[in-house]
PDB file of N, CA and C in Angstrom:
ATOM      1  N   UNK A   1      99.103 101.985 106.361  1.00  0.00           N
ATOM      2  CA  UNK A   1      97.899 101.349 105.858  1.00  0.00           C
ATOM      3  C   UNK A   1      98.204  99.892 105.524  1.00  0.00           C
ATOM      4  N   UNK A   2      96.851  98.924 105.455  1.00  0.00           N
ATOM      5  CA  UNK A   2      97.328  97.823 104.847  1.00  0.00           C
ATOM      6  C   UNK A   2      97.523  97.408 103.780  1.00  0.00           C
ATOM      7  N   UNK A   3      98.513  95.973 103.837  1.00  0.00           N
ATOM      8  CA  UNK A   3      98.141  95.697 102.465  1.00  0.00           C
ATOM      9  C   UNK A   3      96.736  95.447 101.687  1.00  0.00           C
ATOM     10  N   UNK A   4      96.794  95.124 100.505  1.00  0.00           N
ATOM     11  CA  UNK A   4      95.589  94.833  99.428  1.00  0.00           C
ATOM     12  C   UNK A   4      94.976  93.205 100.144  1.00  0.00           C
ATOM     13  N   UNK A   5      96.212  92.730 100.476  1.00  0.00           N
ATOM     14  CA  UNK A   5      95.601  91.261 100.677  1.00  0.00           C
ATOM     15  C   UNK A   5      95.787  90.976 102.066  1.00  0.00           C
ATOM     16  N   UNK A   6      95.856  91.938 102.933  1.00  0.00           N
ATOM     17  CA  UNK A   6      95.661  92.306 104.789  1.00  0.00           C
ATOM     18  C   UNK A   6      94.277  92.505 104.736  1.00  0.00           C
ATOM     19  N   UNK A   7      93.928  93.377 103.698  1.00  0.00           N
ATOM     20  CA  UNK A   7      91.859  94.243 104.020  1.00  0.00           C
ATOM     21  C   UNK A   7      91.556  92.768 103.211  1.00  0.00           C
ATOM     22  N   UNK A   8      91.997  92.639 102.147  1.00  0.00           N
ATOM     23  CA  UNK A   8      90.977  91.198 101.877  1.00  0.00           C
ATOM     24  C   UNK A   8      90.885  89.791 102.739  1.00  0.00           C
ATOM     25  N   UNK A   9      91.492  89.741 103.146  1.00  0.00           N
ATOM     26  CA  UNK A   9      91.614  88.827 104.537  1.00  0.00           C
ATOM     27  C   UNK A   9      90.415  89.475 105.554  1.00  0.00           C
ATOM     28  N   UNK A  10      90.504  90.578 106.162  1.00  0.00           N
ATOM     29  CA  UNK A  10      89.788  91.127 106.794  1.00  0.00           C
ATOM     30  C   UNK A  10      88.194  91.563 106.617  1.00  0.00           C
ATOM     31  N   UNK A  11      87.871  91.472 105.096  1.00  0.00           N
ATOM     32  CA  UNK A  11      86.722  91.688 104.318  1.00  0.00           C
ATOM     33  C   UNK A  11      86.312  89.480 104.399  1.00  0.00           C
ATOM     34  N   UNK A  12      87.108  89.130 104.082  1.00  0.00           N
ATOM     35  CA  UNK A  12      86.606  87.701 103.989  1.00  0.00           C
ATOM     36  C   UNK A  12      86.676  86.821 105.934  1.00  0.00           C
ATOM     37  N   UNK A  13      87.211  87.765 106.671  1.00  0.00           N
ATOM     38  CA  UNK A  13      86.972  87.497 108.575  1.00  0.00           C
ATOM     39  C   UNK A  13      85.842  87.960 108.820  1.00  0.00           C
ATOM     40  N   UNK A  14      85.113  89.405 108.125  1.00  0.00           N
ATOM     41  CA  UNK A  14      84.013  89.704 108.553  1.00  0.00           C
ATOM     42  C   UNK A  14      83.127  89.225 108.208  1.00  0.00           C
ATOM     43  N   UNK A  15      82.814  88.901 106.708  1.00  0.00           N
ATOM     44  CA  UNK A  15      81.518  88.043 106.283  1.00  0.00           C
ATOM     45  C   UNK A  15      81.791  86.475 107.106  1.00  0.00           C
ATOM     46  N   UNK A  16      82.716  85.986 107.001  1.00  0.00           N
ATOM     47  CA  UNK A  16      82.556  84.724 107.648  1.00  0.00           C
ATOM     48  C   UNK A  16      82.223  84.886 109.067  1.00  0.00           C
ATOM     49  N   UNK A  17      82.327  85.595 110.220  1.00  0.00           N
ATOM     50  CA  UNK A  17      82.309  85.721 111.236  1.00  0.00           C
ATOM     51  C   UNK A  17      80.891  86.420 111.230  1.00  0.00           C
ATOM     52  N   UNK A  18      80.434  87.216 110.250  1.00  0.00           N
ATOM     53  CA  UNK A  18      79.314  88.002 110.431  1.00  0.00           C
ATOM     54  C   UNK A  18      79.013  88.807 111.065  1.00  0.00           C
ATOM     55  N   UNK A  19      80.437  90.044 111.216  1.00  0.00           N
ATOM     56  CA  UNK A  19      80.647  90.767 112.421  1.00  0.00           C
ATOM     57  C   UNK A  19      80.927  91.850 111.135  1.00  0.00           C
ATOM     58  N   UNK A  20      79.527  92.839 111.413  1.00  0.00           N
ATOM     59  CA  UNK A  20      78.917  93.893 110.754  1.00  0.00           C
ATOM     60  C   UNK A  20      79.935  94.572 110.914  1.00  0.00           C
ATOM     61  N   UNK A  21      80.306  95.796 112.118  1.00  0.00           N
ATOM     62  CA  UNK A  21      81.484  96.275 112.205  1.00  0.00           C
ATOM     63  C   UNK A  21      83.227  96.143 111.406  1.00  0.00           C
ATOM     64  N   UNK A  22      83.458  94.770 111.410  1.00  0.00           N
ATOM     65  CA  UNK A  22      84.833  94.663 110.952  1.00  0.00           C
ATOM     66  C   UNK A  22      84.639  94.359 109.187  1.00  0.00           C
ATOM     67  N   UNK A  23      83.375  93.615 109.162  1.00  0.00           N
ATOM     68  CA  UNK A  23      83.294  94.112 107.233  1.00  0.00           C
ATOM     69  C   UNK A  23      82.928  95.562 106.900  1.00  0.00           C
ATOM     70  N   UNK A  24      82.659  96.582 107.678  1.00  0.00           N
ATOM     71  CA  UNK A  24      82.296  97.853 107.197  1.00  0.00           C
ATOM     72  C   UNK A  24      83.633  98.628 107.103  1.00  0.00           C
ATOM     73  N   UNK A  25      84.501  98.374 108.775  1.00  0.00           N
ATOM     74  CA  UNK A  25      85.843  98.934 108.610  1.00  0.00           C
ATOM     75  C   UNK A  25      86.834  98.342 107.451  1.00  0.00           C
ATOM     76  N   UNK A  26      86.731  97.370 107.512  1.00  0.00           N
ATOM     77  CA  UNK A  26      87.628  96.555 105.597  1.00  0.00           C
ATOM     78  C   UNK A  26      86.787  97.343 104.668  1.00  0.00           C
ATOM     79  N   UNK A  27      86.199  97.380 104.408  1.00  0.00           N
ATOM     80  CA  UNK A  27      85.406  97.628 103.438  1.00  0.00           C
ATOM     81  C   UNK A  27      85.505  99.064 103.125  1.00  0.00           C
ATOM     82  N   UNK A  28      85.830 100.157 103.964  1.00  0.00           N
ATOM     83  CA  UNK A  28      86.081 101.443 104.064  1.00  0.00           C
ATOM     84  C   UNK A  28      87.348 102.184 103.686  1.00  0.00           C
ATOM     85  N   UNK A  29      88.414 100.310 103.922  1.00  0.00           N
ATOM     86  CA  UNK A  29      89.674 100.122 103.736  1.00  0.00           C
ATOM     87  C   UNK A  29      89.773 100.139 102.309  1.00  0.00           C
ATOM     88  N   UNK A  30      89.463  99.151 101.954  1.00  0.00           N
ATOM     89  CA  UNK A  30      89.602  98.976 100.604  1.00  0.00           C
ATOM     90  C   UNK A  30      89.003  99.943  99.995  1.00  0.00           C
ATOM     91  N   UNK A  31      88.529 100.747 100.221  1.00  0.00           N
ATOM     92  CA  UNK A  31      87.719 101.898  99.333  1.00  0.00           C
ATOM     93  C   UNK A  31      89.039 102.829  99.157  1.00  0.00           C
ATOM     94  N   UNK A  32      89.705 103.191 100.533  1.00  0.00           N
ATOM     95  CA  UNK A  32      90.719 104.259 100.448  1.00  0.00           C
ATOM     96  C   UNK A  32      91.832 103.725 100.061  1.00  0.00           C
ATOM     97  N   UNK A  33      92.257 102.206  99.963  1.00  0.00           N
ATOM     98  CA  UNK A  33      93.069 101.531  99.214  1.00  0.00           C
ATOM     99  C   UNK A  33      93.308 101.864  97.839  1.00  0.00           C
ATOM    100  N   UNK A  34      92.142 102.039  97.553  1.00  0.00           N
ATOM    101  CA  UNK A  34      91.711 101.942  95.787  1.00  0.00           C
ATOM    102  C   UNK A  34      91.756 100.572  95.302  1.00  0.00           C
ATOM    103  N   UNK A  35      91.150  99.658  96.231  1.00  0.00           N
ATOM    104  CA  UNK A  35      91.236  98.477  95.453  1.00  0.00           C
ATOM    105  C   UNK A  35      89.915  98.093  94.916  1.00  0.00           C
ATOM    106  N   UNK A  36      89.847  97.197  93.514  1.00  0.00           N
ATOM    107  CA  UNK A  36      89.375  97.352  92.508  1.00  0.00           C
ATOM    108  C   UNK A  36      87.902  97.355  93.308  1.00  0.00           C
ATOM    109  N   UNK A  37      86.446  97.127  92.801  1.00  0.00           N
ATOM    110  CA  UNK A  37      85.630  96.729  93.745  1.00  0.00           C
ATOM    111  C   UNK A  37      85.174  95.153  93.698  1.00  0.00           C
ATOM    112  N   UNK A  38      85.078  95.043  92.149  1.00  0.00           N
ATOM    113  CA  UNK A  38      85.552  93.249  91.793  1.00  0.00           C
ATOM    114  C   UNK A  38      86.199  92.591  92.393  1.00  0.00           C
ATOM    115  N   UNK A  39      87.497  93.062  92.732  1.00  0.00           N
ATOM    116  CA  UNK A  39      88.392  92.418  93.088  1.00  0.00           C
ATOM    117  C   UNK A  39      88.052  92.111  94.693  1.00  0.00           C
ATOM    118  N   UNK A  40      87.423  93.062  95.615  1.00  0.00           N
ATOM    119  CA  UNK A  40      87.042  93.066  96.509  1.00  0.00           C
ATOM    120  C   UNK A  40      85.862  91.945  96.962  1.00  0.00           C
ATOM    121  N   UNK A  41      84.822  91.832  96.177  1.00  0.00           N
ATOM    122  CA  UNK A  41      83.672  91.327  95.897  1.00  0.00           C
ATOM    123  C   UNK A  41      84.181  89.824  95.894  1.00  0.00           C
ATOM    124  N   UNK A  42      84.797  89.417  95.091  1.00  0.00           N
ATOM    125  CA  UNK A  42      85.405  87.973  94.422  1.00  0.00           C
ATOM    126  C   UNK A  42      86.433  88.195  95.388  1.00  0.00           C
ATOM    127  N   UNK A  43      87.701  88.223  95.914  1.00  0.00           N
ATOM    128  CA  UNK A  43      88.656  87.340  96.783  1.00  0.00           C
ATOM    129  C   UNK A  43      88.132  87.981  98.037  1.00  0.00           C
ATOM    130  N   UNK A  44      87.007  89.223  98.501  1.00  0.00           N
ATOM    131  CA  UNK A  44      86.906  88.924  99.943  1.00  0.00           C
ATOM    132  C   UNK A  44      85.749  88.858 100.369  1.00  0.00           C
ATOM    133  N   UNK A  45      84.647  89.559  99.792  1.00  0.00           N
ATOM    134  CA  UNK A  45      83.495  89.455 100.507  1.00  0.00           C
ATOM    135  C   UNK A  45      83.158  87.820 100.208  1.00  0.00           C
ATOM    136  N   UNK A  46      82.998  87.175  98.987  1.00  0.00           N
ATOM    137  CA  UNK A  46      82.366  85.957  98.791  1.00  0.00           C
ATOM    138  C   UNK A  46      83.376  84.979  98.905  1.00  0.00           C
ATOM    139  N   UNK A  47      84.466  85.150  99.007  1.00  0.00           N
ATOM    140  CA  UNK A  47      85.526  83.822  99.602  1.00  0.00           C
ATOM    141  C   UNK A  47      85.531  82.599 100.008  1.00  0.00           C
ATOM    142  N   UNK A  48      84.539  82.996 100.767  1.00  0.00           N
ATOM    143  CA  UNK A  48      84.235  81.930 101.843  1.00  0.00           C
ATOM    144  C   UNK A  48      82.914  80.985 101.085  1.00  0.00           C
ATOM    145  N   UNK A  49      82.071  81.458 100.368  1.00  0.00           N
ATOM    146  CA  UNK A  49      81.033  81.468  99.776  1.00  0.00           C
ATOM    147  C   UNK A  49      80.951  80.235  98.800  1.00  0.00           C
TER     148      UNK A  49
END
């Protein structure tokens, strides 16, 4: 599996790219990661933001 800050990279490629698919698969990641959802929210979905 990846790292914490491999899926957040990958959560902050999909919103920037806007490629529905690869933020759902990060995002599915980080769920089975157990990473926080804050933490998710703030360094990957809005990153770019």
């Amino acid at each position: 599996m990846a790292t914490d800050k491999a899926i957040l990279n990958l959560l902050a490629a999909g919103v920037r790219d806007m490629d529905e698919a690869l933020t759902i698969k990060a995002a599915r990641e980080a769920l089975a990661s157990n990473i926080d959802p804050l933490k998710a929210i703030n360094e990957g979905f809005f990153r770019n933001l």
